[in-house]
Protein backbone atom coordinates (compact mmCIF):
# COMPACT_ATOMS: atom_id res chain seq x y z
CA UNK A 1 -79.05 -109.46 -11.26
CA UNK A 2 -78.56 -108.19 -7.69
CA UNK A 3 -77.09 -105.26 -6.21
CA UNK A 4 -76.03 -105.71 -2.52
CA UNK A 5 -77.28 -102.64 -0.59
CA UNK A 6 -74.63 -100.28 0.54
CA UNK A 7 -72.70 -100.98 -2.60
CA UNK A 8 -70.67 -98.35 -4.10
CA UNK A 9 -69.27 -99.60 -7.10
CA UNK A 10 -70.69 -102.15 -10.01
CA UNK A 11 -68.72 -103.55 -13.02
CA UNK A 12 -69.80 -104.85 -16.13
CA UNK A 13 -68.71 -106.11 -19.24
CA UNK A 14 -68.46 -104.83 -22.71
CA UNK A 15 -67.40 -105.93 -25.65
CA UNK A 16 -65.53 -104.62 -28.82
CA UNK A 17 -66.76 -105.63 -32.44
CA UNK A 18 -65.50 -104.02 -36.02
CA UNK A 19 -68.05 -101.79 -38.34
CA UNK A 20 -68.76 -105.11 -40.15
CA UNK A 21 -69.88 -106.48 -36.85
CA UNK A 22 -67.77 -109.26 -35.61
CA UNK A 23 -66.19 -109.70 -32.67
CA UNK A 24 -62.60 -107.93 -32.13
CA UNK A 25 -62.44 -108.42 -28.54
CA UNK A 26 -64.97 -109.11 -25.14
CA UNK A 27 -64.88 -108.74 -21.62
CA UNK A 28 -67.45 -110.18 -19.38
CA UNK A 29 -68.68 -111.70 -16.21
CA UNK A 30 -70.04 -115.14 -16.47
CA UNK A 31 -72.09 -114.68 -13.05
CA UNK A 32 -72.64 -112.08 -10.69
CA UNK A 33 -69.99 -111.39 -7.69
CA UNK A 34 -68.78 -109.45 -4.95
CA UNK A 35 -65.18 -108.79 -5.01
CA UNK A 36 -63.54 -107.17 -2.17
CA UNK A 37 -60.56 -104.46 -3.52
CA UNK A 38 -57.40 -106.52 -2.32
CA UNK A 39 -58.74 -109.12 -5.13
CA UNK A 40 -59.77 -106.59 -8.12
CA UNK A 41 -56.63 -105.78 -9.33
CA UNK A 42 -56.42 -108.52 -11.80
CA UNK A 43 -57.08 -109.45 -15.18
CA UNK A 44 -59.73 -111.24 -14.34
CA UNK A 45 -62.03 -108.31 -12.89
CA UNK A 46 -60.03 -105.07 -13.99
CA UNK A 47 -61.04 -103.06 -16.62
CA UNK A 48 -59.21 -99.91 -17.56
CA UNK A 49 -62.64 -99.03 -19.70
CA UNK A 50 -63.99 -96.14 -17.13
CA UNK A 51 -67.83 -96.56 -18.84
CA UNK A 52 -67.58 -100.24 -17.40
CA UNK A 53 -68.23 -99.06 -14.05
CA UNK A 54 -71.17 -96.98 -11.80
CA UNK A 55 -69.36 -95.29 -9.30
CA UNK A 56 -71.77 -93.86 -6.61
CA UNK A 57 -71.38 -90.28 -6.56
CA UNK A 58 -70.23 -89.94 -3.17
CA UNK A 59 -67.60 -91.96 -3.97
CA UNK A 60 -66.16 -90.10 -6.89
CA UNK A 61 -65.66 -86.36 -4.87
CA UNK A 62 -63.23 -84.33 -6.42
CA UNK A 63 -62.01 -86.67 -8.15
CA UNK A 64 -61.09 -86.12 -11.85
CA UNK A 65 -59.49 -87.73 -15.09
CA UNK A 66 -56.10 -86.46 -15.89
CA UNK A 67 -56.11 -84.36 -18.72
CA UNK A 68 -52.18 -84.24 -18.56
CA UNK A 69 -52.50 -87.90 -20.20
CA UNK A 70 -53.03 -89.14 -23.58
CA UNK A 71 -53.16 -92.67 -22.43
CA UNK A 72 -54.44 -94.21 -19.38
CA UNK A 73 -56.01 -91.38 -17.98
CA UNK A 74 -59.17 -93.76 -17.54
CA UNK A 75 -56.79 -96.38 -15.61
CA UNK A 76 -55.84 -93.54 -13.11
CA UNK A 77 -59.41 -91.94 -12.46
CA UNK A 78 -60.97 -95.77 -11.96
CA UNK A 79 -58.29 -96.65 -9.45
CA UNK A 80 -58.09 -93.45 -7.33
CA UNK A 81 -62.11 -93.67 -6.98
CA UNK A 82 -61.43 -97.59 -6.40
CA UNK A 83 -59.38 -96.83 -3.68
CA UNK A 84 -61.83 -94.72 -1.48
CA UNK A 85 -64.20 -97.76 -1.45
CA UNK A 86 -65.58 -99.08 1.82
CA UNK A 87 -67.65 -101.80 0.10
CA UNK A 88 -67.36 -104.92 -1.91
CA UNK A 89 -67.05 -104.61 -5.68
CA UNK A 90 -70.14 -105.74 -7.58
CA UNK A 91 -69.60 -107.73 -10.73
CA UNK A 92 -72.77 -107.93 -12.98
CA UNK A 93 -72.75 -110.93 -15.88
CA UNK A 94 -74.40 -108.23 -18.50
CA UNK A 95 -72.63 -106.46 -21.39
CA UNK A 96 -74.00 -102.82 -21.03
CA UNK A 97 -71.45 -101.38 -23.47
CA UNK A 98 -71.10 -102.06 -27.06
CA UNK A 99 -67.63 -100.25 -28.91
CA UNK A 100 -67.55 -100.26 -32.82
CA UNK A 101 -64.02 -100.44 -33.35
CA UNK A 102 -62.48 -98.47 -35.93
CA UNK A 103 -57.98 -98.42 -36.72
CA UNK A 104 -58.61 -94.88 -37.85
CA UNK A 105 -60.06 -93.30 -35.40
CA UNK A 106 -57.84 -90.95 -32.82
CA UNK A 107 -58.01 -93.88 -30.11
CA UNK A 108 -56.86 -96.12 -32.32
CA UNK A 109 -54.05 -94.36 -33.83
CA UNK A 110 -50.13 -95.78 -33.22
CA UNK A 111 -49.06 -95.11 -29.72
CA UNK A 112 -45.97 -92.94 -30.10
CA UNK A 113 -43.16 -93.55 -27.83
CA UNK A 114 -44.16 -90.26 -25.40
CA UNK A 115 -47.63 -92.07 -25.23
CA UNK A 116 -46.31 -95.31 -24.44
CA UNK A 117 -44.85 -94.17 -20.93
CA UNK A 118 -48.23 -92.36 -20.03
CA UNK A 119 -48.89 -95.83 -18.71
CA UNK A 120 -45.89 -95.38 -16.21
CA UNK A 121 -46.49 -92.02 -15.41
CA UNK A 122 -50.58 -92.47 -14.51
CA UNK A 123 -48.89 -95.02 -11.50
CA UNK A 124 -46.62 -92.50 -10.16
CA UNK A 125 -49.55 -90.86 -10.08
CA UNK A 126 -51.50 -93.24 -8.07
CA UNK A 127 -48.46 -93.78 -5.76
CA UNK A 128 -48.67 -90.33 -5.47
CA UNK A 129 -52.03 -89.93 -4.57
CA UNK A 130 -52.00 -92.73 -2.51
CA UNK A 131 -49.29 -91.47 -0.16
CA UNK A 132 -50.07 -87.62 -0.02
CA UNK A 133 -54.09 -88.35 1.03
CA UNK A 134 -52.38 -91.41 3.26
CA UNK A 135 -54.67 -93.94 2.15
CA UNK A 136 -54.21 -97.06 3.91
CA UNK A 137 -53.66 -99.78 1.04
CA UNK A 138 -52.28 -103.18 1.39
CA UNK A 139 -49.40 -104.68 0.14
CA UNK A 140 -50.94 -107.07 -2.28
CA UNK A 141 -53.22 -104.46 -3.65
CA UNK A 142 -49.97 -102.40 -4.33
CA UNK A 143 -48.10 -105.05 -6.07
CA UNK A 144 -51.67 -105.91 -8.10
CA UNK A 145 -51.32 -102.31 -9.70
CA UNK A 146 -48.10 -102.62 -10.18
CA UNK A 147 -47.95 -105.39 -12.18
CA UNK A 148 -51.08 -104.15 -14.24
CA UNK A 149 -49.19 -101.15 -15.15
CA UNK A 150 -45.79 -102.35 -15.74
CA UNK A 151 -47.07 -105.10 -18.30
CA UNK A 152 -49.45 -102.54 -19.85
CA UNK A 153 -46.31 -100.52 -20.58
CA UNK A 154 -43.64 -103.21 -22.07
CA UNK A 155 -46.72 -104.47 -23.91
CA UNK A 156 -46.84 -100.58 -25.77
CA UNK A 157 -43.50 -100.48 -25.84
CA UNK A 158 -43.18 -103.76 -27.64
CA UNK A 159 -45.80 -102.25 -30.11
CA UNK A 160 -43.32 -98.75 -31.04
CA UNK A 161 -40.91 -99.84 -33.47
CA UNK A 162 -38.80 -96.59 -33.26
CA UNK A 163 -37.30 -96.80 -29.78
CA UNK A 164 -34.27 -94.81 -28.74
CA UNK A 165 -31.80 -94.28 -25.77
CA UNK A 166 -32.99 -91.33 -24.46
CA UNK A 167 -36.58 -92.59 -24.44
CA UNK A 168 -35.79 -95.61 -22.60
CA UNK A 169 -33.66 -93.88 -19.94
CA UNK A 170 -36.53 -91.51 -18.80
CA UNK A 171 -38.50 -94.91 -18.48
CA UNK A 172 -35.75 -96.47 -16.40
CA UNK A 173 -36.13 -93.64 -14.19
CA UNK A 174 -39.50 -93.68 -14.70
CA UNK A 175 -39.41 -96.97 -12.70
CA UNK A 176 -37.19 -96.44 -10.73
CA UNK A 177 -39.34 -93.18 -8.66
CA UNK A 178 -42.16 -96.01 -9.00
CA UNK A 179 -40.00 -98.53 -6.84
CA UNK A 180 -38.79 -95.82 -4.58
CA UNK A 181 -42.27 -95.02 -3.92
CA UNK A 182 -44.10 -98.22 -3.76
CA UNK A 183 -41.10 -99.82 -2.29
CA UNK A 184 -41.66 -102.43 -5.35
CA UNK A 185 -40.33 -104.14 -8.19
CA UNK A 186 -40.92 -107.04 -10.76
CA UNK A 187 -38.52 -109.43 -12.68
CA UNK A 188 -39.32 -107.55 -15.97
CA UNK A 189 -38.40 -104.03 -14.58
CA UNK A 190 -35.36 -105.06 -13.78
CA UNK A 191 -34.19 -106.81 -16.42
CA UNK A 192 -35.58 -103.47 -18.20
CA UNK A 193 -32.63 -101.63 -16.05
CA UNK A 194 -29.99 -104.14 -17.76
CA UNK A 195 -30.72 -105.00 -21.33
CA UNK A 196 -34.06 -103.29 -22.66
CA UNK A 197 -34.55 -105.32 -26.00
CA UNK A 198 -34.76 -108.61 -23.85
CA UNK A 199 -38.35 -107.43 -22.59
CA UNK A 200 -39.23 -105.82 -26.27
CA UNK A 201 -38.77 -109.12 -27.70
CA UNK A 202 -40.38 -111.06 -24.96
CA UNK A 203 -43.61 -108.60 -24.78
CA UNK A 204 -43.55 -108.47 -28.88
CA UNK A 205 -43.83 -112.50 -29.07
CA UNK A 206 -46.67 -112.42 -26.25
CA UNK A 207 -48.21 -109.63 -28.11
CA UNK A 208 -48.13 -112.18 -31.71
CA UNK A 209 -49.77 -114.78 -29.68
CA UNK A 210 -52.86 -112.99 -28.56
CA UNK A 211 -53.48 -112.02 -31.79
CA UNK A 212 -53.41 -115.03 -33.28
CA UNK A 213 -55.44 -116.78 -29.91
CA UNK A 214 -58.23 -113.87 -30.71
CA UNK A 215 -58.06 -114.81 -34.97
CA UNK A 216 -58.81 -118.16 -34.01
CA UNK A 217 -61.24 -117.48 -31.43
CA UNK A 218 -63.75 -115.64 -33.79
């Protein structure tokens, strides 16, 4: 595999397999690539596993993870390093990370409702970030992340079966300091604003059918 000189970031894949060793889950480059930022921020390329990447040290600064999240902390710290690159990102076709999956361990463990909108809050972050260091980021980068963090969240929330008012209110407002900021929205986040349930059923069928896709896939 190659490395172009003067890169400062390299992602590869990993995959996920149970104690009994099959597969639960993969993520991987067929071939290797450069990607340039405005085109990461997909589900193609983007991981939100932090030990998928080398970041060059430079790069990284001051930079920390978030220790005010239980959740996507890792999403956070991976984008606000992303965002200070200069170069291409380099995509390398090896898996260089192996998880054992386990449903009891404390990564594992239900998502609670106050975990689910760390997902939210770790892009009000970014926003954040973004527009107190005035980083210059394009519009289509922007509305990448957005989308990337807005179906990370309905897909959690479709996954808490004890939802109440009050809960979804602070993620309606949630939202709605994300679209202030970003001067964004989506479909889903607004029909979020007028009848909740419609997106927890949509996100809890979607949910169903990617676990049956990976069942048949091993």
């Amino acid at each position: 595999n190659f490395v172009e000189q003067g890169t400062e970031v390299i992602h590869f894949g990993f995959k996920k397999e149970t104690s009994d060793k099959s597969l639960y889950n993969c993520f991987e480059f067929k071939q290797p690539k450069l990607v340039p930022l405005e085109r990461f921020f997909t589900k193609e390329y983007f991981s939100s596993c932090s030990v998928s990447y080398f970041f060059a040290k430079s790069l990284v600064g001051s930079i920390r993870f978030n220790e005010n999240l239980k959740y996507s902390e890792d999403r956070q710290f991976i984008i606000q390093v992303l965002l200070h690159t200069k170069s291409n990102i380099q995509l390398v076709n090896n898996i260089c990370y192996i998880y054992t999956y386990n449903e009891n361990s404390a990564t594992n463990t239900k998502r609670s409702l106050e975990h689910c909108i760390d997902d939210l809050l770790a892009f009000q972050n970014i926003i954040e970030y973004i527009n107190i260091n005035n980083i210059n980021v394009r519009h289509s980068v922007i509305k990448h992340m957005y989308n990337l963090f807005v179906d990370s969240f309905f897909m959690m929330y479709s996954m808490c079966d004890e939802r109440d008012k009050s809960f979804t209110y602070v993620a309606q407002k949630t939202i709605k300091r994300i679209n202030s900021l970003s001067k964004m929205s989506n479909f889903d986040s607004e029909i979020f604003f007028i009848i909740p349930s419609v997106i927890y059923i949509k996100y809890k069928i979607y949910r169903l059918l990617r676990i049956l896709y990976y069942k048949i896939k091993k």
